[in-house]
C-alpha atoms as a PDB file:
ATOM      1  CA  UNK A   1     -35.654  -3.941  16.605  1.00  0.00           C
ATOM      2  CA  UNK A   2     -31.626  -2.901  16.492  1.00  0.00           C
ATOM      3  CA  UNK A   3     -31.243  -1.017  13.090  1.00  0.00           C
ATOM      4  CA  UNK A   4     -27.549  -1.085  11.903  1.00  0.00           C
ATOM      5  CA  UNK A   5     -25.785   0.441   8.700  1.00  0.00           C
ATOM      6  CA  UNK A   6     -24.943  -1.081   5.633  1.00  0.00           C
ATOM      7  CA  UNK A   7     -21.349  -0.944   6.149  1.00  0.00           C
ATOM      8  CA  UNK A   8     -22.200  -2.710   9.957  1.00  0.00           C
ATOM      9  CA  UNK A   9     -23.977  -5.227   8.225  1.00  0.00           C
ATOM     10  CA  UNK A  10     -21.249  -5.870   5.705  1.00  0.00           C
ATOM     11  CA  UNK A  11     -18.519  -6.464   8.711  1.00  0.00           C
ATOM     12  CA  UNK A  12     -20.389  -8.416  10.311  1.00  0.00           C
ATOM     13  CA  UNK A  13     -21.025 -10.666   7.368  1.00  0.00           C
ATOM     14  CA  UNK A  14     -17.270 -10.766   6.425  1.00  0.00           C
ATOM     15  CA  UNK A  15     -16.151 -10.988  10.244  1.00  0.00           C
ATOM     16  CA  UNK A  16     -13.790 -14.002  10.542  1.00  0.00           C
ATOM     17  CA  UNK A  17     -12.303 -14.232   7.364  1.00  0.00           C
ATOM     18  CA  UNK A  18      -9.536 -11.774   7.711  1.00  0.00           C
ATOM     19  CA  UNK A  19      -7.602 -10.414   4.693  1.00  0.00           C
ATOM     20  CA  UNK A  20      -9.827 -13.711   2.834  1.00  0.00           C
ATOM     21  CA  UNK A  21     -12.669 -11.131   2.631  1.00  0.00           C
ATOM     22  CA  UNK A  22     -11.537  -9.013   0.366  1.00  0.00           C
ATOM     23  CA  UNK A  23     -13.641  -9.028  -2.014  1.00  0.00           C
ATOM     24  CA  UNK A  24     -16.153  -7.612   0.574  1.00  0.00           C
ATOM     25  CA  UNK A  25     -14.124  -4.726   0.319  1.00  0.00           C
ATOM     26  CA  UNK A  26     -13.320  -4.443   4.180  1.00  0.00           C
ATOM     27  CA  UNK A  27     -10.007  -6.246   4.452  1.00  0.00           C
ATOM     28  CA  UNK A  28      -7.277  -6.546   1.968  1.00  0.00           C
ATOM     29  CA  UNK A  29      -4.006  -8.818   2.358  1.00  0.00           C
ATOM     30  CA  UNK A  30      -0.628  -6.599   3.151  1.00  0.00           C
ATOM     31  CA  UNK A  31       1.564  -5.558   0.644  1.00  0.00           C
ATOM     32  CA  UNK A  32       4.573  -6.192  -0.307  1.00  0.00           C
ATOM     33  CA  UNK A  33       6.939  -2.819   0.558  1.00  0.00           C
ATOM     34  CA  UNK A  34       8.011  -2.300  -2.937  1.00  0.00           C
ATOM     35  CA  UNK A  35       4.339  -2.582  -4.037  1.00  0.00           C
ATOM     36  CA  UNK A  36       2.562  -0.215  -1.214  1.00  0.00           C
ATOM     37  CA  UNK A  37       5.533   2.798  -1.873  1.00  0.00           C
ATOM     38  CA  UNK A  38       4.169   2.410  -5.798  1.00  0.00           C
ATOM     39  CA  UNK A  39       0.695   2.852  -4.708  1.00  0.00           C
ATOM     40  CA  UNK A  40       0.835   6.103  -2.035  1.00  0.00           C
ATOM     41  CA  UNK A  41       0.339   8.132  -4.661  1.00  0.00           C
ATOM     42  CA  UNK A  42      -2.128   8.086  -7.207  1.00  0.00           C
ATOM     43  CA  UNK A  43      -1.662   8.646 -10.687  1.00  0.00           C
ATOM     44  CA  UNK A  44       2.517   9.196  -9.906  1.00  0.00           C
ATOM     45  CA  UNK A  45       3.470   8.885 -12.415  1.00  0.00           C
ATOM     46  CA  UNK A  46       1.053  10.328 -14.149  1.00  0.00           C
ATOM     47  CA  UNK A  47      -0.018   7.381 -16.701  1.00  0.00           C
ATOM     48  CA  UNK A  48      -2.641   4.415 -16.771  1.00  0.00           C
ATOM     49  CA  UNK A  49      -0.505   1.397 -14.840  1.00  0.00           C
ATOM     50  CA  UNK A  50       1.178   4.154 -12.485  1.00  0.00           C
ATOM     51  CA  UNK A  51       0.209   1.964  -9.796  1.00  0.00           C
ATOM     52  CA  UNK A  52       2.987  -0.719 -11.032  1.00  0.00           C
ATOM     53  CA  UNK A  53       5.685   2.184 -10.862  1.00  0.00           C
ATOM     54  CA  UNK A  54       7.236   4.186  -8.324  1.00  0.00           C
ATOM     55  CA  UNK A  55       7.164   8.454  -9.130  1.00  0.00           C
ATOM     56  CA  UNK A  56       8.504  11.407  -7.823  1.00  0.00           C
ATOM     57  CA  UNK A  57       6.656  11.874  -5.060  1.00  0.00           C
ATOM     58  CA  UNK A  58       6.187   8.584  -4.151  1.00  0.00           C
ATOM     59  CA  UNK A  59      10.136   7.962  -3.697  1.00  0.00           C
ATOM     60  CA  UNK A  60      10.315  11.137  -1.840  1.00  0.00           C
ATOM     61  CA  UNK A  61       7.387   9.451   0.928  1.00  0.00           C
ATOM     62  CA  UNK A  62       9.425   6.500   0.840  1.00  0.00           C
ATOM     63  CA  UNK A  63      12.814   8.544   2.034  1.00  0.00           C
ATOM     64  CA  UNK A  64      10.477  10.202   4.405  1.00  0.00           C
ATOM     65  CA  UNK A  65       9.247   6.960   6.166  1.00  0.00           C
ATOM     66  CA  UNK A  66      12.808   5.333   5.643  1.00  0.00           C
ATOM     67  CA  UNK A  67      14.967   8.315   7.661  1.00  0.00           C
ATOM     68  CA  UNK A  68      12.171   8.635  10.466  1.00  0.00           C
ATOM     69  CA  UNK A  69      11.751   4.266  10.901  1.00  0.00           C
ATOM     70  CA  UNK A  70       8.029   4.758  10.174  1.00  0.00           C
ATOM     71  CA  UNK A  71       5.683   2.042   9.149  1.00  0.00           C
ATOM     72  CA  UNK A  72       4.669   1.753   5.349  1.00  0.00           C
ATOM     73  CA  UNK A  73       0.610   2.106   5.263  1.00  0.00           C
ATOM     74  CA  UNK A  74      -0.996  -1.085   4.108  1.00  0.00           C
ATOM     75  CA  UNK A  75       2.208  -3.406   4.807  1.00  0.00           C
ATOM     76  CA  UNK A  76       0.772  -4.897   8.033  1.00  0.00           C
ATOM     77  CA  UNK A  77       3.601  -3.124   9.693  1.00  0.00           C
ATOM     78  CA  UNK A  78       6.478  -3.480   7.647  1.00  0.00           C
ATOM     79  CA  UNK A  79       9.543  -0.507   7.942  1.00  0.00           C
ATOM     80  CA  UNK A  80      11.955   0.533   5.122  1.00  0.00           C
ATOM     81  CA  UNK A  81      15.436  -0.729   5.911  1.00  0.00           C
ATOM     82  CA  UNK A  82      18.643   0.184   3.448  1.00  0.00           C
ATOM     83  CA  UNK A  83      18.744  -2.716   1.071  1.00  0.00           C
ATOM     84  CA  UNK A  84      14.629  -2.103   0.346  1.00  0.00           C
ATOM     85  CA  UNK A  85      15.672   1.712   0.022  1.00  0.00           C
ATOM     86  CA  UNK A  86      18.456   1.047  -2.004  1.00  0.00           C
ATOM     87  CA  UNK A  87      15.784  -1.384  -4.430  1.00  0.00           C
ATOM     88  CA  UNK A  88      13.312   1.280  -4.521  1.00  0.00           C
ATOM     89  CA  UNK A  89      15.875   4.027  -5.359  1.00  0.00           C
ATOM     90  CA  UNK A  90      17.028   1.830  -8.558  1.00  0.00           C
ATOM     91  CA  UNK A  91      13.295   0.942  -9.644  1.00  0.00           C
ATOM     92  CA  UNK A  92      12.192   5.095  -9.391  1.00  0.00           C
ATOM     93  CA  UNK A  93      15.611   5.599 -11.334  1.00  0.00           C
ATOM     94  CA  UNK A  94      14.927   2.756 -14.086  1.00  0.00           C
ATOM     95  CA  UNK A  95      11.096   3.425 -14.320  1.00  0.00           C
ATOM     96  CA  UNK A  96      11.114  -0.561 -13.735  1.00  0.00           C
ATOM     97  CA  UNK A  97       7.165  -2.102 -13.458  1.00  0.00           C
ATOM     98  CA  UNK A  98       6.866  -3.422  -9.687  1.00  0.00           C
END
């Protein structure tokens, strides 16, 4: 008798259904540029719905991966390019809810 993990088991339950499976907690759906950059950083800034806003350190990661042309985690691949920087810089400046 094979004896797998939990988490195994899980995947192999879920297998097939892509991002769909998220609420097995394996896959989730990319995110929308503006949306990942507001969630790098937990609790920045530091207040109940920060993951709606964009803080310090999170627009200072988002210059980072914007000068070097890196890929923004959980975007399915998506880069930074100068009108999304320029967005970003405005909502960080406003405090506007992504």
């Amino acid at each position: 008798m094979r004896i797998i993990s939990k988490h195994m088991a899980l995947a192999a339950a879920c297998a097939g259904f892509g991002w769909l499976a998220a609420g097995c907690g394996l896959f989730e759906p990319p995110l929308a540029v503006e949306r990942a950059v507001a969630r790098m950083v937990p609790f920045d800034p530091p207040i109940a719905q920060a993951d709606h806003l964009i803080g310090d350190r999170e627009i200072e990661l988002a210059v980072q991966l914007w000068i070097r042309g890196e890929v923004v985690p959980k975007t399915g691949g998506k880069r930074i390019d100068d009108p999304t920087m320029k967005r970003l810089a405005q909502s960080w400046a406003q405090q506007v809810f992504i």
